[in-house]
Protein backbone atom coordinates (compact mmCIF):
# COMPACT_ATOMS: atom_id res chain seq x y z
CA UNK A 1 0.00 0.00 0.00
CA UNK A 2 1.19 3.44 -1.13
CA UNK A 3 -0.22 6.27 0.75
CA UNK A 4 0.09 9.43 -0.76
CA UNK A 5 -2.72 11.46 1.41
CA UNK A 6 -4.00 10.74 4.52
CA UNK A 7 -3.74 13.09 8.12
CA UNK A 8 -0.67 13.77 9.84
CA UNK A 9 -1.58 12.58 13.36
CA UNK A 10 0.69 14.61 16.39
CA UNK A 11 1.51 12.08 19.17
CA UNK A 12 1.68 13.01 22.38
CA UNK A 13 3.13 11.43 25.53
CA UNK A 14 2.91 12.29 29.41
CA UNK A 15 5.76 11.73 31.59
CA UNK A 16 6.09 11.63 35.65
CA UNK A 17 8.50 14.19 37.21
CA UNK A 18 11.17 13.10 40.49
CA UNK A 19 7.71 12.42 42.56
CA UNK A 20 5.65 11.04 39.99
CA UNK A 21 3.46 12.97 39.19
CA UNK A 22 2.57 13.78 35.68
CA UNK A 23 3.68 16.56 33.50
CA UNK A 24 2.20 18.52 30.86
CA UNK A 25 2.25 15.87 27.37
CA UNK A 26 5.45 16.14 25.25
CA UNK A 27 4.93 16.34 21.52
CA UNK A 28 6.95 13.23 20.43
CA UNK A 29 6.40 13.26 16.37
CA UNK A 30 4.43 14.29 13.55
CA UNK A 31 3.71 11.54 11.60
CA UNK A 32 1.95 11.94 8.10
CA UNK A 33 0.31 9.95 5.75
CA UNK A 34 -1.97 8.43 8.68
CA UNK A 35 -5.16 6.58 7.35
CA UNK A 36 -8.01 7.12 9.63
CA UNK A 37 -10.99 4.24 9.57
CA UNK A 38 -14.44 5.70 10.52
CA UNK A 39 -16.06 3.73 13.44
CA UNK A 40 -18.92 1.46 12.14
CA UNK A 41 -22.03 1.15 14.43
CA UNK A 42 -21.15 -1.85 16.52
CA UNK A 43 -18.32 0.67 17.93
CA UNK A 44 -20.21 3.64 18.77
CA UNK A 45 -21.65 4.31 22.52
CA UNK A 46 -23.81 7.03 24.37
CA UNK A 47 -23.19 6.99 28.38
CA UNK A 48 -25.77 9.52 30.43
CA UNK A 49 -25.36 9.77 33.46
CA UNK A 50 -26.69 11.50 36.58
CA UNK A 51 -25.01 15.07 36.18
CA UNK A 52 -27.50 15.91 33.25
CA UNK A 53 -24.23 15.37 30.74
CA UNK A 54 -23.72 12.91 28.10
CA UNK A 55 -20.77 11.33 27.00
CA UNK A 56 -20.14 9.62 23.59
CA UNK A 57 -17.32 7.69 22.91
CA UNK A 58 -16.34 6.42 19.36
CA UNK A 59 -13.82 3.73 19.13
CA UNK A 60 -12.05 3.66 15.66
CA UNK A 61 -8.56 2.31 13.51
CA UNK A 62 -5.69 4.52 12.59
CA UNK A 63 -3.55 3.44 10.32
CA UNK A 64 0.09 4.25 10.84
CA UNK A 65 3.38 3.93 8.73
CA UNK A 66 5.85 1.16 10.15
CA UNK A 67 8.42 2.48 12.43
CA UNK A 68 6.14 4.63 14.09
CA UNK A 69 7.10 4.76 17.94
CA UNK A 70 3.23 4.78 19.50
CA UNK A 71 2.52 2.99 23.03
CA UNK A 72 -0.64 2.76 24.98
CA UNK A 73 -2.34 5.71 26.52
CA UNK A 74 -0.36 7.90 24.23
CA UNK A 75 -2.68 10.90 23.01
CA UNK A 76 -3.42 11.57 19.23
CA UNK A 77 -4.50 14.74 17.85
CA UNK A 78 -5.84 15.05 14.12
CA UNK A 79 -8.81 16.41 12.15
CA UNK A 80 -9.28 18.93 15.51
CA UNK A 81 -9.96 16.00 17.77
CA UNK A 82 -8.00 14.15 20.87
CA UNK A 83 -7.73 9.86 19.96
CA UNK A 84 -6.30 7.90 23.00
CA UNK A 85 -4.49 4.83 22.12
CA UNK A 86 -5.94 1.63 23.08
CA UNK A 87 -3.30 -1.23 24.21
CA UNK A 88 -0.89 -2.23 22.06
CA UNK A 89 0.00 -1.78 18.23
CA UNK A 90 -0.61 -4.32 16.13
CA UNK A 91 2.84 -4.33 13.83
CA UNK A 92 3.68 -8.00 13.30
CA UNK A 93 5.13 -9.24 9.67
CA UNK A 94 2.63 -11.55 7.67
CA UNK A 95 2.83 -15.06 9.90
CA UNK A 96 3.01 -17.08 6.39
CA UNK A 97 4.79 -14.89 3.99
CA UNK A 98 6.80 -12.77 6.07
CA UNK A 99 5.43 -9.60 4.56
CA UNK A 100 6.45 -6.32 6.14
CA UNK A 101 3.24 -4.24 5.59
CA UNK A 102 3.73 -0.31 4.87
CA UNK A 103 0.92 1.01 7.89
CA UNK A 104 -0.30 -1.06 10.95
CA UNK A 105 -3.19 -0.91 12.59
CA UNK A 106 -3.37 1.26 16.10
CA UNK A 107 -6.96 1.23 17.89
CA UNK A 108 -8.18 4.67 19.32
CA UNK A 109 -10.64 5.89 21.34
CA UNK A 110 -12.03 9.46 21.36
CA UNK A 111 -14.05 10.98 24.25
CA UNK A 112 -16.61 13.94 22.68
């Protein structure tokens, strides 16, 4: 697959200062040519709750170029939203053919 569009997705990353608590997130890259996969409706959820609010969550597949450096709970901004990364990356070679794909697949979450 040759991507030639797509988003460029900013990852962010917390870290813990001497006492451990967190610090404001630290840009780590820019990455471009991001694919982002629409959730479908088996993937979309509406939470009320008892503070007269509503929350909607939509949980959804970013494609990213191999060699990316993205971990769990890292933060994704693109398109003017926040995406929180959900476990781990899936970036395994083919199990049969040993095929190195160009993007793997990261799953996100966003909070609205």
């Amino acid at each position: 697959m040759n991507v030639t569009g797509g988003t460029t997705v900013k990852i962010y990353r917390s870290t813990k200062n001497r006492f451990g608590d967190k610090t404001n997130d630290k840009l780590i890259a820019a990455v471009p040519h991001c694919i982002h996969q629409p959730a479908t409706g088996l993937n979309m959820a509406y939470h009320p709750n008892d503070d007269m609010a509503e929350t909607t969550t939509l949980t959804c597949i970013l494609w990213m170029p191999t060699g990316t450096d993205v971990r769990a709970k890292d933060r994704l901004k693109f398109n003017g939203a926040t995406y929180a990364v959900l476990g781990t990356a899936w970036n395994t070679p083919h199990p049969v053919t040993g095929t190195v794909y160009s993007h793997f697949a990261v799953e996100i979450t966003g909070v609205q």
